[in-house]
N, C-alpha and C. Protein backbone atom coordinates (compact mmCIF):
# COMPACT_ATOMS: atom_id res chain seq x y z
N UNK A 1 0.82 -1.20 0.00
CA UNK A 1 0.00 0.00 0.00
C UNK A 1 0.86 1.26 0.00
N UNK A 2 1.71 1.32 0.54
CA UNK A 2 2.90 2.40 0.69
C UNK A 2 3.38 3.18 -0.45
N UNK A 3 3.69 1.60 -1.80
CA UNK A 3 4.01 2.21 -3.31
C UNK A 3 2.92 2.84 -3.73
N UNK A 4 1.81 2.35 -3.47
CA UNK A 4 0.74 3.07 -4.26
C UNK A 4 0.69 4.69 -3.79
N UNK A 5 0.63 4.93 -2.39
CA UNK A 5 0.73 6.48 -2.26
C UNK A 5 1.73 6.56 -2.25
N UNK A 6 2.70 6.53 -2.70
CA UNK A 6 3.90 7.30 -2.97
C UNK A 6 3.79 7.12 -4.50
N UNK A 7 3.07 6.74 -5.49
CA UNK A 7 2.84 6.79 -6.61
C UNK A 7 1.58 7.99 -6.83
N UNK A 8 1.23 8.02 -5.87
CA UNK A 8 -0.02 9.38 -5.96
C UNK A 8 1.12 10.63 -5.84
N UNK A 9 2.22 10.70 -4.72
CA UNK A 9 2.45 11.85 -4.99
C UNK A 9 3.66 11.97 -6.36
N UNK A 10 3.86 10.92 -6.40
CA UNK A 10 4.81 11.53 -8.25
C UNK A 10 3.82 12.08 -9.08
N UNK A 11 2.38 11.95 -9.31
CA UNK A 11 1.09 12.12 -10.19
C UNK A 11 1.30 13.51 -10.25
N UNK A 12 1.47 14.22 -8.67
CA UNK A 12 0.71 16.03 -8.47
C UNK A 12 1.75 16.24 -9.46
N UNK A 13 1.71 18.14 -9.68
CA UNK A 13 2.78 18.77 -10.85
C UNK A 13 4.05 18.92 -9.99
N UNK A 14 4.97 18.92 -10.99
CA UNK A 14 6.07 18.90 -10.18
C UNK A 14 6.85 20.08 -9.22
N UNK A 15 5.88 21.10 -9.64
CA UNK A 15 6.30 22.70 -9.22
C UNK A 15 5.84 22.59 -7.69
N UNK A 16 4.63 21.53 -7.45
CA UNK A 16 4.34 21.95 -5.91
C UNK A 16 5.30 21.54 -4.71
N UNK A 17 6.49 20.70 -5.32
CA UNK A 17 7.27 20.38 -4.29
C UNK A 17 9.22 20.61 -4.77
N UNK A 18 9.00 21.89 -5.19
CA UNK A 18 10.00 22.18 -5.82
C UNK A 18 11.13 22.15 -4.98
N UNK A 19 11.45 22.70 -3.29
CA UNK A 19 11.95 22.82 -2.30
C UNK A 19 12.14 21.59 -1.36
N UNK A 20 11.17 20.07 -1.78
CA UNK A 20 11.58 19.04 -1.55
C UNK A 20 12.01 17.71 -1.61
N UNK A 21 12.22 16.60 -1.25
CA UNK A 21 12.84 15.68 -2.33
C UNK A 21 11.12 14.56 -2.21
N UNK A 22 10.53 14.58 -3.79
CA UNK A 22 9.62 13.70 -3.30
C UNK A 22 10.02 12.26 -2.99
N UNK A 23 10.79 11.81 -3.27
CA UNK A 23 10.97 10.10 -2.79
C UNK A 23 11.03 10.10 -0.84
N UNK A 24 11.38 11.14 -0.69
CA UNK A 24 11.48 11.03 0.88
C UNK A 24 9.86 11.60 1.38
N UNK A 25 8.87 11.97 0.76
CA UNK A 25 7.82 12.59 1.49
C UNK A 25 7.20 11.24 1.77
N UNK A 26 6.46 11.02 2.62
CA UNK A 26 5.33 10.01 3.21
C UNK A 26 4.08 10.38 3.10
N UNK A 27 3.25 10.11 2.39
CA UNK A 27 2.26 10.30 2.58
C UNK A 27 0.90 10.41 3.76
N UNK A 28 1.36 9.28 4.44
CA UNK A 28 1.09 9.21 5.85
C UNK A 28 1.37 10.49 6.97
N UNK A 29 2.53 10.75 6.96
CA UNK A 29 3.33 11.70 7.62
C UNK A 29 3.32 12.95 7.24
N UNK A 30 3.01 13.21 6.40
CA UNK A 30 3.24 14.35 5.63
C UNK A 30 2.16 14.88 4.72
N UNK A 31 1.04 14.23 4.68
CA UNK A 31 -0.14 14.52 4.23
C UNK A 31 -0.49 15.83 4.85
N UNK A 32 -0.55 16.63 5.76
CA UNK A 32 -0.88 18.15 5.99
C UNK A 32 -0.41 18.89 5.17
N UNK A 33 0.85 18.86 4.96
CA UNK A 33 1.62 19.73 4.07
C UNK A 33 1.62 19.45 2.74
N UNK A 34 1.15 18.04 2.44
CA UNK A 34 0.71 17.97 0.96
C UNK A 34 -0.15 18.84 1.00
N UNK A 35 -1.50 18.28 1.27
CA UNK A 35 -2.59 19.43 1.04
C UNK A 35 -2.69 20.97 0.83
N UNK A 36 -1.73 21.10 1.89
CA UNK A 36 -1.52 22.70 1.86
C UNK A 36 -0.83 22.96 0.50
N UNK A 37 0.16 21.97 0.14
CA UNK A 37 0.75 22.81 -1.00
C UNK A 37 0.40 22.81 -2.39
N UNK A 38 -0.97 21.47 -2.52
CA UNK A 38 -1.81 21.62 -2.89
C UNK A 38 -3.19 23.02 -3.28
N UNK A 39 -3.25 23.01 -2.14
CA UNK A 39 -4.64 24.57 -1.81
C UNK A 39 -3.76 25.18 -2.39
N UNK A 40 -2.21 25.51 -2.02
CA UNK A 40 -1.61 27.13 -2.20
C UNK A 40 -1.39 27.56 -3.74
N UNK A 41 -1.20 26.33 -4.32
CA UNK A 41 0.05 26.10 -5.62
C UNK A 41 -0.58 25.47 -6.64
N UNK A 42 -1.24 24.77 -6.17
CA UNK A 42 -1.96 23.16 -7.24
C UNK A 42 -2.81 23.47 -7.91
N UNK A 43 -2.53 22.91 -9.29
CA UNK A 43 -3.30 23.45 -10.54
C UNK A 43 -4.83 22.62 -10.09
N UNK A 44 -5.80 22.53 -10.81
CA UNK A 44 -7.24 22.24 -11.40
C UNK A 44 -7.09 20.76 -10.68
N UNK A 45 -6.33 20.04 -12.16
CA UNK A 45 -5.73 18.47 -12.04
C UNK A 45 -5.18 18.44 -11.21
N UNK A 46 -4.72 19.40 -9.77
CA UNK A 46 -3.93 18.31 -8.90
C UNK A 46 -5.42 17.95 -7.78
N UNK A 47 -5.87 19.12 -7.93
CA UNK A 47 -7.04 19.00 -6.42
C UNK A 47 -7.85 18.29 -6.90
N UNK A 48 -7.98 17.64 -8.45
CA UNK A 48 -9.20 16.47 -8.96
C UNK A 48 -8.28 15.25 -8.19
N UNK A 49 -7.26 14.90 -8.47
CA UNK A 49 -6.84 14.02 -8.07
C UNK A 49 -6.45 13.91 -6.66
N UNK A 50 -6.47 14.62 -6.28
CA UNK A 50 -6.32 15.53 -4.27
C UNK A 50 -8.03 14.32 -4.04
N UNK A 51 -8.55 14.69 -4.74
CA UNK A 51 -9.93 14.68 -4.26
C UNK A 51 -10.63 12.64 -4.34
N UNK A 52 -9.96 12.52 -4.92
CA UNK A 52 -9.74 10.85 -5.86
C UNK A 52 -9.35 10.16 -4.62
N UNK A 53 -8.25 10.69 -3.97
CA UNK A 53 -7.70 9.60 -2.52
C UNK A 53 -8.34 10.47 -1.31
N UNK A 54 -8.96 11.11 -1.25
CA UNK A 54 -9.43 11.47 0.29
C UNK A 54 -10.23 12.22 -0.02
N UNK A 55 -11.83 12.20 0.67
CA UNK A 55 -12.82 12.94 0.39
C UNK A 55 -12.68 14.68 1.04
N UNK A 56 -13.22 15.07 0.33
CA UNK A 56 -13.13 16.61 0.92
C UNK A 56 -13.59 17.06 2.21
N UNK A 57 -14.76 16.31 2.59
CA UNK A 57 -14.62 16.81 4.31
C UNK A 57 -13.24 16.60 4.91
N UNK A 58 -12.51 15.50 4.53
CA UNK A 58 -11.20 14.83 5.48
C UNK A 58 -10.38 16.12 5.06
N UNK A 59 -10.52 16.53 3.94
CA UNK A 59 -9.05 17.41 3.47
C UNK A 59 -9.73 19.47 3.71
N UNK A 60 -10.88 19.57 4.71
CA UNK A 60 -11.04 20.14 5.18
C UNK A 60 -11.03 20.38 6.57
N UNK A 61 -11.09 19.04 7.05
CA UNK A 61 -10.73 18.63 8.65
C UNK A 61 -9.16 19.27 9.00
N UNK A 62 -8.57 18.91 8.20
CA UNK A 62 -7.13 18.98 8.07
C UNK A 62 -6.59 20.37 7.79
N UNK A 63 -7.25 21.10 6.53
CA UNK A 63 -7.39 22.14 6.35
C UNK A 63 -7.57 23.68 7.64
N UNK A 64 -8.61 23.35 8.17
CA UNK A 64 -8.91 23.77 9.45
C UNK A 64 -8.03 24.12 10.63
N UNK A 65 -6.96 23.08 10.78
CA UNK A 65 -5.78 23.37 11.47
C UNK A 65 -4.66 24.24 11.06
N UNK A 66 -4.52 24.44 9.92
CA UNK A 66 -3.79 25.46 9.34
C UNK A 66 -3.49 26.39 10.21
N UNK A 67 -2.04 26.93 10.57
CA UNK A 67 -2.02 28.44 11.18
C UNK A 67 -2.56 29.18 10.39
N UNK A 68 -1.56 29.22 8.89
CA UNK A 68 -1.38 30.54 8.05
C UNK A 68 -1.80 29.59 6.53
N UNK A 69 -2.53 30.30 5.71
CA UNK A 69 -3.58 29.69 4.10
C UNK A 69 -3.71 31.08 3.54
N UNK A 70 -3.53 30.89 2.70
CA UNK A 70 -3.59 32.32 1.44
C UNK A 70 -4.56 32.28 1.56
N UNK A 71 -5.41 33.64 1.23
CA UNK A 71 -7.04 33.76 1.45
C UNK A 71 -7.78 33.41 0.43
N UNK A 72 -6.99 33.23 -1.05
CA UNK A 72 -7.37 32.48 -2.21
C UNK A 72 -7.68 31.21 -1.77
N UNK A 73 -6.34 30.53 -1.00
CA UNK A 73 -6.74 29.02 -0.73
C UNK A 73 -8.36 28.74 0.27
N UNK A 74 -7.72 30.03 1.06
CA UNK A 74 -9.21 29.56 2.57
C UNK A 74 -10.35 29.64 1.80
N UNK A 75 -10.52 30.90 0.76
CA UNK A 75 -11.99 31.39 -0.06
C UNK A 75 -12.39 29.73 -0.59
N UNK A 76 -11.28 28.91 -1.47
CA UNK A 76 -11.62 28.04 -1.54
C UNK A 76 -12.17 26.71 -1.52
N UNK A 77 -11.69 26.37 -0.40
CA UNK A 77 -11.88 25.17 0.69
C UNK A 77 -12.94 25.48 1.31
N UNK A 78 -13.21 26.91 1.90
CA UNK A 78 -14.27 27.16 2.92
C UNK A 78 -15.65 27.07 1.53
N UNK A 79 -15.55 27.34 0.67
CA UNK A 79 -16.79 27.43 -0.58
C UNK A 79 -16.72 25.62 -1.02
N UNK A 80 -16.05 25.45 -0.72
CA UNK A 80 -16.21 23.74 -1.82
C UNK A 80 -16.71 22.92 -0.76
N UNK A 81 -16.11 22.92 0.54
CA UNK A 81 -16.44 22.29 1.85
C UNK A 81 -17.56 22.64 2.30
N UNK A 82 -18.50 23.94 2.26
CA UNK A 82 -19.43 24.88 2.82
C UNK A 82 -19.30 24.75 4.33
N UNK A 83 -18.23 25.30 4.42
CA UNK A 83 -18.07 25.40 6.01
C UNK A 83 -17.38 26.84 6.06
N UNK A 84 -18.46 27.57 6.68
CA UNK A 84 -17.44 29.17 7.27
C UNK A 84 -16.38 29.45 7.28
N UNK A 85 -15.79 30.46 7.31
CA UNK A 85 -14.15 30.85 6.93
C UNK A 85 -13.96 31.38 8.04
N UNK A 86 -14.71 31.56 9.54
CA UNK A 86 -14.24 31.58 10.48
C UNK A 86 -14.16 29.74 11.43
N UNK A 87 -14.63 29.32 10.96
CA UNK A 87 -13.92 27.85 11.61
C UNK A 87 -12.83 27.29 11.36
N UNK A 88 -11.98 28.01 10.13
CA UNK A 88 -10.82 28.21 10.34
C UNK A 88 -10.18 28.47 11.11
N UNK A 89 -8.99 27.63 11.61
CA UNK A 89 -7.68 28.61 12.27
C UNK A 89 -7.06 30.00 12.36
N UNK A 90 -6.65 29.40 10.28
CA UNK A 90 -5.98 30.58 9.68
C UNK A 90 -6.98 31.65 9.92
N UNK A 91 -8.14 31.81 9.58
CA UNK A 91 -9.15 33.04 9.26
C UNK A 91 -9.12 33.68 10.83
N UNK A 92 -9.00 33.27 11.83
CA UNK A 92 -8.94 33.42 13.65
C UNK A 92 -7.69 33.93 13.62
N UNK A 93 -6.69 33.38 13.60
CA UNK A 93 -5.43 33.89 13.97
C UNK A 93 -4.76 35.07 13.08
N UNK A 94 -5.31 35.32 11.26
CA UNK A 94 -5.20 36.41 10.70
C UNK A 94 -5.49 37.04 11.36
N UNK A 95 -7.55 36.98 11.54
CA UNK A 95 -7.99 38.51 11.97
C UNK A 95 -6.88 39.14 13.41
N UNK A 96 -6.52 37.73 14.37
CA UNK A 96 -5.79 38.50 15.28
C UNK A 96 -4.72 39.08 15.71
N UNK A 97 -4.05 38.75 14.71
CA UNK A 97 -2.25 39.51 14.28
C UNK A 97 -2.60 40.64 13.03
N UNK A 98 -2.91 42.01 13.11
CA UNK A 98 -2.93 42.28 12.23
C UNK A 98 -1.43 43.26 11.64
N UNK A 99 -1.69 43.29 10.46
CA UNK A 99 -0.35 43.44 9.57
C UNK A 99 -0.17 44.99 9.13
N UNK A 100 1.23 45.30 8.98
CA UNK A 100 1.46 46.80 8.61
C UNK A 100 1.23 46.43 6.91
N UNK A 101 1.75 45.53 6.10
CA UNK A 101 1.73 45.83 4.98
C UNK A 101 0.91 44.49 4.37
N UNK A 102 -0.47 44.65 4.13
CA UNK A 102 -1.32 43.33 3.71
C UNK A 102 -1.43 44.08 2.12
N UNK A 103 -0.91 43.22 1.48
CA UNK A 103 -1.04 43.15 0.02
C UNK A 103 -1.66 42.09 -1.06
């Protein structure tokens, strides 16, 4: 079972893990930060196939814990999931650090 998800993540594009080595990611282990770099980065085809091994409530469960999500990504997840963008983390801990230069 192991080859097979580690054959899911050679599938995503190769730009989303440009900064790491995929033969060493785990899927198991490291599935948060897939996702995320997924939401942040991942074309159309990666989140169809995001969506193929784990249903979208799970990859909103997960989602949810996020400190920090581009507000493109949160707009996203929180609209596909229909779950509020304050049951977010990220959307809680933005509003409460706020920033000199939000661009």
């Amino acid at each position: 079972m192991q080859t097979v998800k580690q054959d899911i993540i050679g599938k995503f594009s190769p730009h989303l893990f440009w900064d790491t080595d995929r033969d060493k990611l785990d899927w198991d282990h490291h599935c948060a930060f897939i996702i995320k770099r997924i939401l942040e980065y991942g074309t159309l085809n990666d989140w169809y196939l995001l969506c193929r091994y784990i249903p979208i409530s799970d990859i909103a469960c997960i989602a949810k814990k996020f400190r920090d999500l581009e507000p493109r990504a949160l707009a996203f997840i929180s609209t596909i999931s229909h779950i509020p963008r304050e049951q977010f983390r990220c959307y809680t801990t933005k509003q409460s650090i706020p920033q000199h230069w939000n661009f």
